[in-house]
N, C-alpha and C. Protein backbone atom coordinates (compact mmCIF):
# COMPACT_ATOMS: atom_id res chain seq x y z
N UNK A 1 0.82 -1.19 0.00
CA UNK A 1 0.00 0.00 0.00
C UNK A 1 0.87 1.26 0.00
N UNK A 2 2.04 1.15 0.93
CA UNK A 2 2.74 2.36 0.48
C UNK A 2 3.19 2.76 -0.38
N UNK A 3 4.02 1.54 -1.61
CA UNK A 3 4.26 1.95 -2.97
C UNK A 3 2.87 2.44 -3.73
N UNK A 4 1.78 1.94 -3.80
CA UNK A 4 0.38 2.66 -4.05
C UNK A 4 0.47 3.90 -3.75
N UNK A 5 0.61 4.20 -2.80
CA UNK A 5 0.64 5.40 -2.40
C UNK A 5 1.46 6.37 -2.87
N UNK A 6 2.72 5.92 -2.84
CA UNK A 6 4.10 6.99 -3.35
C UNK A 6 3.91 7.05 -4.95
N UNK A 7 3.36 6.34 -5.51
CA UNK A 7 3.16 6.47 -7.52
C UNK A 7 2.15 6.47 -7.53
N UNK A 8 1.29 6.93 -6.45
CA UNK A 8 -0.77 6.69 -7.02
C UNK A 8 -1.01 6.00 -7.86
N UNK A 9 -0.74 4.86 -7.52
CA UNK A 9 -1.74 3.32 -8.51
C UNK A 9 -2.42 2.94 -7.34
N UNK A 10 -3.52 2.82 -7.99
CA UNK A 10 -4.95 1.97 -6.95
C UNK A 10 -4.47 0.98 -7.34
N UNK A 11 -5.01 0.36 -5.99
CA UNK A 11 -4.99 -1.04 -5.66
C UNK A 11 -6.27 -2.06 -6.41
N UNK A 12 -7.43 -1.57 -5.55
CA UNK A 12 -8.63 -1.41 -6.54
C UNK A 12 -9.33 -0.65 -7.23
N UNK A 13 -10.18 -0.79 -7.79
CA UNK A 13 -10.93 0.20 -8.59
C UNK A 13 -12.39 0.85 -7.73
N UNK A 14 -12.90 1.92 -7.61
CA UNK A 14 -13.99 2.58 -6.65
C UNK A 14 -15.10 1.83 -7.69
N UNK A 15 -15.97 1.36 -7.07
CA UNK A 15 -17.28 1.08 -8.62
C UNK A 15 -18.05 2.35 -8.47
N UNK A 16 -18.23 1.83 -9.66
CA UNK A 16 -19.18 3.25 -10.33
C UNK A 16 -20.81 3.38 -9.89
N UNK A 17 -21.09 4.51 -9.77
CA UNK A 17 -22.60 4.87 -9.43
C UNK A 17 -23.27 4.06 -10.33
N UNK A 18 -24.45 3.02 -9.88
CA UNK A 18 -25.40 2.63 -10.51
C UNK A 18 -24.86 1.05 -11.26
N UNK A 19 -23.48 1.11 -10.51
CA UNK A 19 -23.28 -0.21 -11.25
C UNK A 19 -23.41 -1.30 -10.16
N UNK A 20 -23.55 -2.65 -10.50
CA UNK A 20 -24.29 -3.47 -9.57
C UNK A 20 -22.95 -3.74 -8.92
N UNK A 21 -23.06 -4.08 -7.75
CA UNK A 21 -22.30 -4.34 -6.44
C UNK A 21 -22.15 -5.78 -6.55
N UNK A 22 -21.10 -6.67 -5.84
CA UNK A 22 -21.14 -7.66 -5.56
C UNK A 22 -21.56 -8.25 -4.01
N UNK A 23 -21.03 -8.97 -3.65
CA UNK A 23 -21.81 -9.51 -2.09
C UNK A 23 -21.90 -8.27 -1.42
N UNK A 24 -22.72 -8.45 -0.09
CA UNK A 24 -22.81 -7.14 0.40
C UNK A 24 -21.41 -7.21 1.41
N UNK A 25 -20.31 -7.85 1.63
CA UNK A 25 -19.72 -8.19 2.69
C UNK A 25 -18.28 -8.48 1.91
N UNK A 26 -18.10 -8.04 0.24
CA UNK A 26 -16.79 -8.17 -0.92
C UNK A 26 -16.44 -6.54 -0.39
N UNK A 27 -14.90 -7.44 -0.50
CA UNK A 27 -13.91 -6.33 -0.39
C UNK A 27 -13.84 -4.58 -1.41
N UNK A 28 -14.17 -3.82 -1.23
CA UNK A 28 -14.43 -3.05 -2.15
C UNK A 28 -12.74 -1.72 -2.34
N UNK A 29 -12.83 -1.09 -3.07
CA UNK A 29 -11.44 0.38 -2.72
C UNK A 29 -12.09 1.37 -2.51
N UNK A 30 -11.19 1.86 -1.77
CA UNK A 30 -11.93 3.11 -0.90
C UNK A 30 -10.59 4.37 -1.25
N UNK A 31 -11.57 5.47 -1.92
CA UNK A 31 -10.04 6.32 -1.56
C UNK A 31 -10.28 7.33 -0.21
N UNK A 32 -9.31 7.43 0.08
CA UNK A 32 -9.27 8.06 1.41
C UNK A 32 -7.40 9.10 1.36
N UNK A 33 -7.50 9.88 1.85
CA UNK A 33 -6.57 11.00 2.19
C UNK A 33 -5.81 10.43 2.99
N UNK A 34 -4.29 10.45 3.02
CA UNK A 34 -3.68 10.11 3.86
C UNK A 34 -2.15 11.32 4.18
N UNK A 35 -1.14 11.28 5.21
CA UNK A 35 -0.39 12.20 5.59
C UNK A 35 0.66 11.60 4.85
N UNK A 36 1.54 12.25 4.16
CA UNK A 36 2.82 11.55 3.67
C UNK A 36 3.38 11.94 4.48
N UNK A 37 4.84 11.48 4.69
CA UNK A 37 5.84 11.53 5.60
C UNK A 37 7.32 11.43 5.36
N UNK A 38 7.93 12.65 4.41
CA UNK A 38 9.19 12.38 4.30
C UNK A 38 10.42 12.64 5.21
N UNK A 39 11.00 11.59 5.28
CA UNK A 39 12.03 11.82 6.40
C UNK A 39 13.06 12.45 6.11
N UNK A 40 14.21 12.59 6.99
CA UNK A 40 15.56 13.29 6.84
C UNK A 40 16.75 11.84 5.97
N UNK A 41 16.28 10.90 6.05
CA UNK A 41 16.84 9.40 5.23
C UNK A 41 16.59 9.48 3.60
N UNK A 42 15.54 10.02 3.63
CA UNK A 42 14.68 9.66 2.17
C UNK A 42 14.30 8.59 1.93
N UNK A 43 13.47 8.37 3.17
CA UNK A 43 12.72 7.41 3.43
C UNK A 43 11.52 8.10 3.39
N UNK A 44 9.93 7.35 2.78
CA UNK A 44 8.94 7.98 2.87
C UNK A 44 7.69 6.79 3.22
N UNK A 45 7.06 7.82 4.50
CA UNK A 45 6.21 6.78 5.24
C UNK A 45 4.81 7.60 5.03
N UNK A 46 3.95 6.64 5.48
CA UNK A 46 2.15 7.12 5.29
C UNK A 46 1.65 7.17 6.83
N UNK A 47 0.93 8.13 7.05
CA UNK A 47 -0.04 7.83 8.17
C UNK A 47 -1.69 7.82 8.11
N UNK A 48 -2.59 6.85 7.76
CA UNK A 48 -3.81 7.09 7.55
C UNK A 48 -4.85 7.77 7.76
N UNK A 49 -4.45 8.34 10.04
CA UNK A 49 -5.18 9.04 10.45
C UNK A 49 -4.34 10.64 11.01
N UNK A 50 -3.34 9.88 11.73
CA UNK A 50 -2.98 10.89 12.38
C UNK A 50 -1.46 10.77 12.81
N UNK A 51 -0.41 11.27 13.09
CA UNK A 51 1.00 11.04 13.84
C UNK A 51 1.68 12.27 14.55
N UNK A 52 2.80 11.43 15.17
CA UNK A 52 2.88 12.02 16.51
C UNK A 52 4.47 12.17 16.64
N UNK A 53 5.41 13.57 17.30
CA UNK A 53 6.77 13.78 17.08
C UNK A 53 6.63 13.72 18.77
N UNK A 54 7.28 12.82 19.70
CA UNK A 54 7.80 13.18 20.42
C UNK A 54 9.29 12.81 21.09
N UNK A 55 9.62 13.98 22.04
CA UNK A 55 11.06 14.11 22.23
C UNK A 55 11.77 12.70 22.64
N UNK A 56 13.24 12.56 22.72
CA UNK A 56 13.41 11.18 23.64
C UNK A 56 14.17 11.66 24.24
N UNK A 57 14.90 12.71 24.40
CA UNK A 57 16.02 13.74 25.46
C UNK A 57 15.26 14.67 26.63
N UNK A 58 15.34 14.37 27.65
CA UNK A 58 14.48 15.49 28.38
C UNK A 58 14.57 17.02 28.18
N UNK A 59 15.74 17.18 27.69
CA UNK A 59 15.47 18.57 27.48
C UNK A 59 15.97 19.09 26.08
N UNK A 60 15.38 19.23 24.83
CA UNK A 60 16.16 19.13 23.45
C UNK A 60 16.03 20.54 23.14
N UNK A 61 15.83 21.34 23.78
CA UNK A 61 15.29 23.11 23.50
C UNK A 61 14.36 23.35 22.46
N UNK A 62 14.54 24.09 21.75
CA UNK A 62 13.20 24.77 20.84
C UNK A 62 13.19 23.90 19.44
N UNK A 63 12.02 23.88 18.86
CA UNK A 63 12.41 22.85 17.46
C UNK A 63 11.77 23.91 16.58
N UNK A 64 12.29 24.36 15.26
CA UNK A 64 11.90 25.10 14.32
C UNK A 64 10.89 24.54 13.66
N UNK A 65 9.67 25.06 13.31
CA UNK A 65 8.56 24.39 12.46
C UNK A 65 8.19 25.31 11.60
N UNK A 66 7.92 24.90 10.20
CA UNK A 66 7.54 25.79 9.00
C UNK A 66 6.06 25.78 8.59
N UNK A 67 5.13 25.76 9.15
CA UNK A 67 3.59 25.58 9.08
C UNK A 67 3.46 26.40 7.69
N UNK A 68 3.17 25.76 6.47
CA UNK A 68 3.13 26.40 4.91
C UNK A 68 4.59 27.00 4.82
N UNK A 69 3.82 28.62 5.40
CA UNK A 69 5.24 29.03 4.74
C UNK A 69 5.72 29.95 6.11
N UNK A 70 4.86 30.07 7.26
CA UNK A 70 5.20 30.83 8.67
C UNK A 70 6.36 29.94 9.54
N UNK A 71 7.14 30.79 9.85
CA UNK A 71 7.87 30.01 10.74
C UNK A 71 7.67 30.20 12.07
N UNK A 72 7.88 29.31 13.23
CA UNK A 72 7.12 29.07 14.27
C UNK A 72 8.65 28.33 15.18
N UNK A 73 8.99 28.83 16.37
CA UNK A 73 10.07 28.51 17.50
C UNK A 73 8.76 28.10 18.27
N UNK A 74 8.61 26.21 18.44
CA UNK A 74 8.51 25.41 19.71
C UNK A 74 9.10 25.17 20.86
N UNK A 75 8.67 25.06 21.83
CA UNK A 75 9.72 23.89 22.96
C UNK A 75 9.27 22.75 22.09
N UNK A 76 10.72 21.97 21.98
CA UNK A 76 10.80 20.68 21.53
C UNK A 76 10.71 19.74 22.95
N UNK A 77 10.78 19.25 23.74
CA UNK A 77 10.07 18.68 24.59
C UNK A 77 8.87 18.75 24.75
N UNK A 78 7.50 18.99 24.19
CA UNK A 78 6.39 19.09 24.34
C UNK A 78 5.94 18.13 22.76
N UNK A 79 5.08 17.19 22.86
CA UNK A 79 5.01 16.13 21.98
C UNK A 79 4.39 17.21 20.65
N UNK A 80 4.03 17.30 19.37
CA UNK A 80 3.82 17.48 18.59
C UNK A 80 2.36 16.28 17.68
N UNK A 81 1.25 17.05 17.79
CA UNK A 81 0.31 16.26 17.10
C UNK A 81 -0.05 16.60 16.04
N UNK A 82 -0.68 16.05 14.68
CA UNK A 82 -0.72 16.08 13.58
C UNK A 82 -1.92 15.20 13.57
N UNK A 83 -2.52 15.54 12.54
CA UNK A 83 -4.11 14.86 12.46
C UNK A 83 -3.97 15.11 10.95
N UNK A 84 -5.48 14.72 10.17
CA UNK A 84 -6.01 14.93 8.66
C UNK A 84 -6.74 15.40 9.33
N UNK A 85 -7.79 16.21 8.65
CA UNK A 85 -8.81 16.75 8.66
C UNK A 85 -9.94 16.10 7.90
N UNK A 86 -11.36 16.23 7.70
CA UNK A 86 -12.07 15.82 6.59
C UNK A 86 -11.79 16.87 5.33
N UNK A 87 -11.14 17.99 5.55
CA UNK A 87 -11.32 18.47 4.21
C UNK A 87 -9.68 18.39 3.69
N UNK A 88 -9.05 17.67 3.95
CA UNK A 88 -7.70 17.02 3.35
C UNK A 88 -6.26 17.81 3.76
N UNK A 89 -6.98 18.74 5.07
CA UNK A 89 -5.48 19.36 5.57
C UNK A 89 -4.90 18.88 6.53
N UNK A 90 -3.94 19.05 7.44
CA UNK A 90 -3.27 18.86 8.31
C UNK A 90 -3.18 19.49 9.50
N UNK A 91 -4.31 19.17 10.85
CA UNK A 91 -4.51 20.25 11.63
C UNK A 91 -2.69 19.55 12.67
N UNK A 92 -2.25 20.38 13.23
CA UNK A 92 -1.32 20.49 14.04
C UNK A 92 -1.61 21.35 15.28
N UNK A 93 -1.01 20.43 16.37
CA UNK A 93 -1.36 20.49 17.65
C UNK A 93 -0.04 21.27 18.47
N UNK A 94 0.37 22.64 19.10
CA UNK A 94 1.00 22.38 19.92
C UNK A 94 1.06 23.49 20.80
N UNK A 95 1.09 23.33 21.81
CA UNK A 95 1.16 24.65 23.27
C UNK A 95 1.48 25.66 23.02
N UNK A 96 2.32 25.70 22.18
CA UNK A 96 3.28 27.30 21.97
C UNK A 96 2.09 28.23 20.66
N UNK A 97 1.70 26.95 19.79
CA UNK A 97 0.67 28.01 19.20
C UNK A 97 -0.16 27.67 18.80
N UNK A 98 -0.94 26.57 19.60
CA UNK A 98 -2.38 26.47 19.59
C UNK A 98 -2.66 25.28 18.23
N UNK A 99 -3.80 25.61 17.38
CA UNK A 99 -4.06 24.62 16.84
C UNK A 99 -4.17 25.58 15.40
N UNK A 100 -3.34 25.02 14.40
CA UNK A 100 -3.44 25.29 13.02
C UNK A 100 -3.90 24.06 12.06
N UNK A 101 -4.94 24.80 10.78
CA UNK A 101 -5.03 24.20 10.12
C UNK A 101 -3.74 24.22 8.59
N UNK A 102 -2.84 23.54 7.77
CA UNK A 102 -2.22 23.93 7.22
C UNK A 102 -2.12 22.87 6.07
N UNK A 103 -1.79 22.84 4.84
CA UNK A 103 -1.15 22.07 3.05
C UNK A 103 0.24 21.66 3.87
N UNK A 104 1.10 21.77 4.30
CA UNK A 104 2.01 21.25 4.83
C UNK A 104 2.96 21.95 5.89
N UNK A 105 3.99 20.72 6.31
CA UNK A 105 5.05 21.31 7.59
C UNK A 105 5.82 20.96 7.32
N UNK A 106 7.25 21.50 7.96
CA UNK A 106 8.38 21.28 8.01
C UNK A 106 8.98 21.33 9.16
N UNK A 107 9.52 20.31 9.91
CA UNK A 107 10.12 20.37 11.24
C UNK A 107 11.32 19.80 11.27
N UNK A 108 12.66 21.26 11.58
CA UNK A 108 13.81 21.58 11.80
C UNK A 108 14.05 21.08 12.85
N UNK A 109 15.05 20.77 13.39
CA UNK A 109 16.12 20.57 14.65
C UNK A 109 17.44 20.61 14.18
N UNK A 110 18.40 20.87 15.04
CA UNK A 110 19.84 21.11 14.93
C UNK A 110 20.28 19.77 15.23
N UNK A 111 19.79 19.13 16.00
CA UNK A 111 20.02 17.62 16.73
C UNK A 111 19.18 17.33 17.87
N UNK A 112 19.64 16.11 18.13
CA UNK A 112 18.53 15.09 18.65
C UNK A 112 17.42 14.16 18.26
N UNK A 113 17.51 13.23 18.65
CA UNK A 113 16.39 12.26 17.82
C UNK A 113 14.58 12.01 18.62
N UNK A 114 14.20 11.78 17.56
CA UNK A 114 12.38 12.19 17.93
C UNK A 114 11.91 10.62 17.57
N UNK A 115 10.74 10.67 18.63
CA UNK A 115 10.16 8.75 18.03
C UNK A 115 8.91 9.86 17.13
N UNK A 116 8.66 8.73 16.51
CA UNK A 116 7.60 9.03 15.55
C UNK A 116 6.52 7.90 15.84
N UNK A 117 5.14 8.60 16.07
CA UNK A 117 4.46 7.74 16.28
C UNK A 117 3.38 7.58 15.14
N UNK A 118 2.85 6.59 14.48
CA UNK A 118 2.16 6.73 13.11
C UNK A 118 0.60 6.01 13.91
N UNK A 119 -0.29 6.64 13.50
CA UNK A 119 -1.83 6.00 14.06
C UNK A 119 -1.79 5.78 15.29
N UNK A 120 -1.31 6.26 15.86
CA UNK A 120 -0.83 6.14 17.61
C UNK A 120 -0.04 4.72 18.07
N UNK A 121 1.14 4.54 17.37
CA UNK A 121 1.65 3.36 17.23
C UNK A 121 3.06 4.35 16.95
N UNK A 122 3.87 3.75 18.25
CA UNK A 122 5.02 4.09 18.22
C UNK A 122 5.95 3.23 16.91
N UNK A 123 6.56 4.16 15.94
CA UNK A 123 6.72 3.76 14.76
C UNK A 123 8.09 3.46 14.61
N UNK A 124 8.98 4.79 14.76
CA UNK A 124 10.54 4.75 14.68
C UNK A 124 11.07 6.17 14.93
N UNK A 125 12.64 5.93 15.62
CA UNK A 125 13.05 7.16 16.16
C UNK A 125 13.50 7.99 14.61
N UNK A 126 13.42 8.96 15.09
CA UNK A 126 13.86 10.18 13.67
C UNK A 126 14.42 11.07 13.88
N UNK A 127 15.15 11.53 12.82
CA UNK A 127 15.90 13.32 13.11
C UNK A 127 15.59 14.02 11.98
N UNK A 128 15.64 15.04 12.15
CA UNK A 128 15.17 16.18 11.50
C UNK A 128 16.09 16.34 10.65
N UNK A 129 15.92 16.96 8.91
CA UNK A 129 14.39 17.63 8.96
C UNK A 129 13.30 16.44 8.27
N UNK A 130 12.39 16.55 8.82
CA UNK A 130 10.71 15.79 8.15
C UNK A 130 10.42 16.96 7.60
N UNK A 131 9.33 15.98 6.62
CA UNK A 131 8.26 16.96 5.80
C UNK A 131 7.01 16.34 6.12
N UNK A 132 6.30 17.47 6.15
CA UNK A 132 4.87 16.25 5.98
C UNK A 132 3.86 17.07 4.87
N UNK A 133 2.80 16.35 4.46
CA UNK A 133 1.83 16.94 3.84
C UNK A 133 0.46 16.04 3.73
N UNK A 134 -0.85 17.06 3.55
CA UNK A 134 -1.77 16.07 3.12
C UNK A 134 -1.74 15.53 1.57
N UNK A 135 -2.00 14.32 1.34
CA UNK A 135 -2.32 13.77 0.23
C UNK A 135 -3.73 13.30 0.18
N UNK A 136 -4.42 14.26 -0.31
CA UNK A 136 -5.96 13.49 -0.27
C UNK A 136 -6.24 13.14 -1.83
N UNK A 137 -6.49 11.96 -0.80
CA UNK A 137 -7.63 10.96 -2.24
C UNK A 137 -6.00 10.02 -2.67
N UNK A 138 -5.08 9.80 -2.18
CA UNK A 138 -3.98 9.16 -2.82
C UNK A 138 -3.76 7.79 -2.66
N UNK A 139 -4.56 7.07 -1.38
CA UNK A 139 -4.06 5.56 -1.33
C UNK A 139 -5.62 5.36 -1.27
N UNK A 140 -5.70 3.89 -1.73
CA UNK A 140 -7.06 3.27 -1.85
C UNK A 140 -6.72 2.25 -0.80
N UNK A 141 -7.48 2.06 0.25
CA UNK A 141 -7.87 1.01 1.48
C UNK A 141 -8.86 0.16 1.04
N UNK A 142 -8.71 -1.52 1.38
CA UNK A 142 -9.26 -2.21 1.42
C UNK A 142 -10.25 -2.03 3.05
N UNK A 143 -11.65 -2.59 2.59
CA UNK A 143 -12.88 -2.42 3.43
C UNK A 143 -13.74 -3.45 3.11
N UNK A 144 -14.32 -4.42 4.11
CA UNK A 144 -15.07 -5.01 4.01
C UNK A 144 -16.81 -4.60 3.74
């Protein structure tokens, strides 16, 4: 599903209005919006609903964040949340400035490593810089 995702090829096909369905309980494709996730590796990961930056140093000082195109000084010890939205943006969560809706982020550090948590599932540690963005409508999910 993630190569699906990174070259947008469906997996399955959505059926069409008015065309007959099969069992009521057959696997069907669903497109749905998901968060891309490029790392500082060039490695690139998906999150379906939502993910999560937090610190693993007790005290890592401020982390630079690029919300579009504003730049924004965090405390980096304070976890970092990231959601989709229904209308395909990226709301971001954090103390220092509340709750933005935004097309994408960019989160700087000088050093130190961050776990990344994907769907609330501690995923893998990371260092900066990430990118993130919404991709809506880009991976098709299987659904019963």
């Amino acid at each position: 599903m993630r190569a699906a995702a990174l070259w947008r090829i469906p997996l399955l096909m959505e059926p069409q209005e008015g065309a007959p369905g099969g069992e009521p309980n057959s696997f069907r494709g669903h497109r749905r919006p998901v968060i891309g996730i490029h790392l500082a590796d060039g490695d690139f990961v998906v999150a379906v609903r939502e993910n999560a930056l937090v610190a693993l140093q007790p005290h890592p000082g401020n982390a630079r964040l690029i919300l579009d195109n504003e730049k924004i000084l965090a405390p980096g010890e304070q976890p970092l949340g990231i959601r989709l939205t229904g209308e395909g943006q990226l709301e971001v969560r954090g103390d220092a400035f509340g709750l933005r809706r935004v097309r994408r982020l960019r989160f700087e550090r000088a050093w130190g490593a961050y776990r990344l948590d994907i769907d609330g599932t501690p995923s893998r540690d990371v260092r900066a810089p990430l990118r993130m963005e919404a991709q809506p409508g880009r991976l098709h999910l299987l659904h019963p």
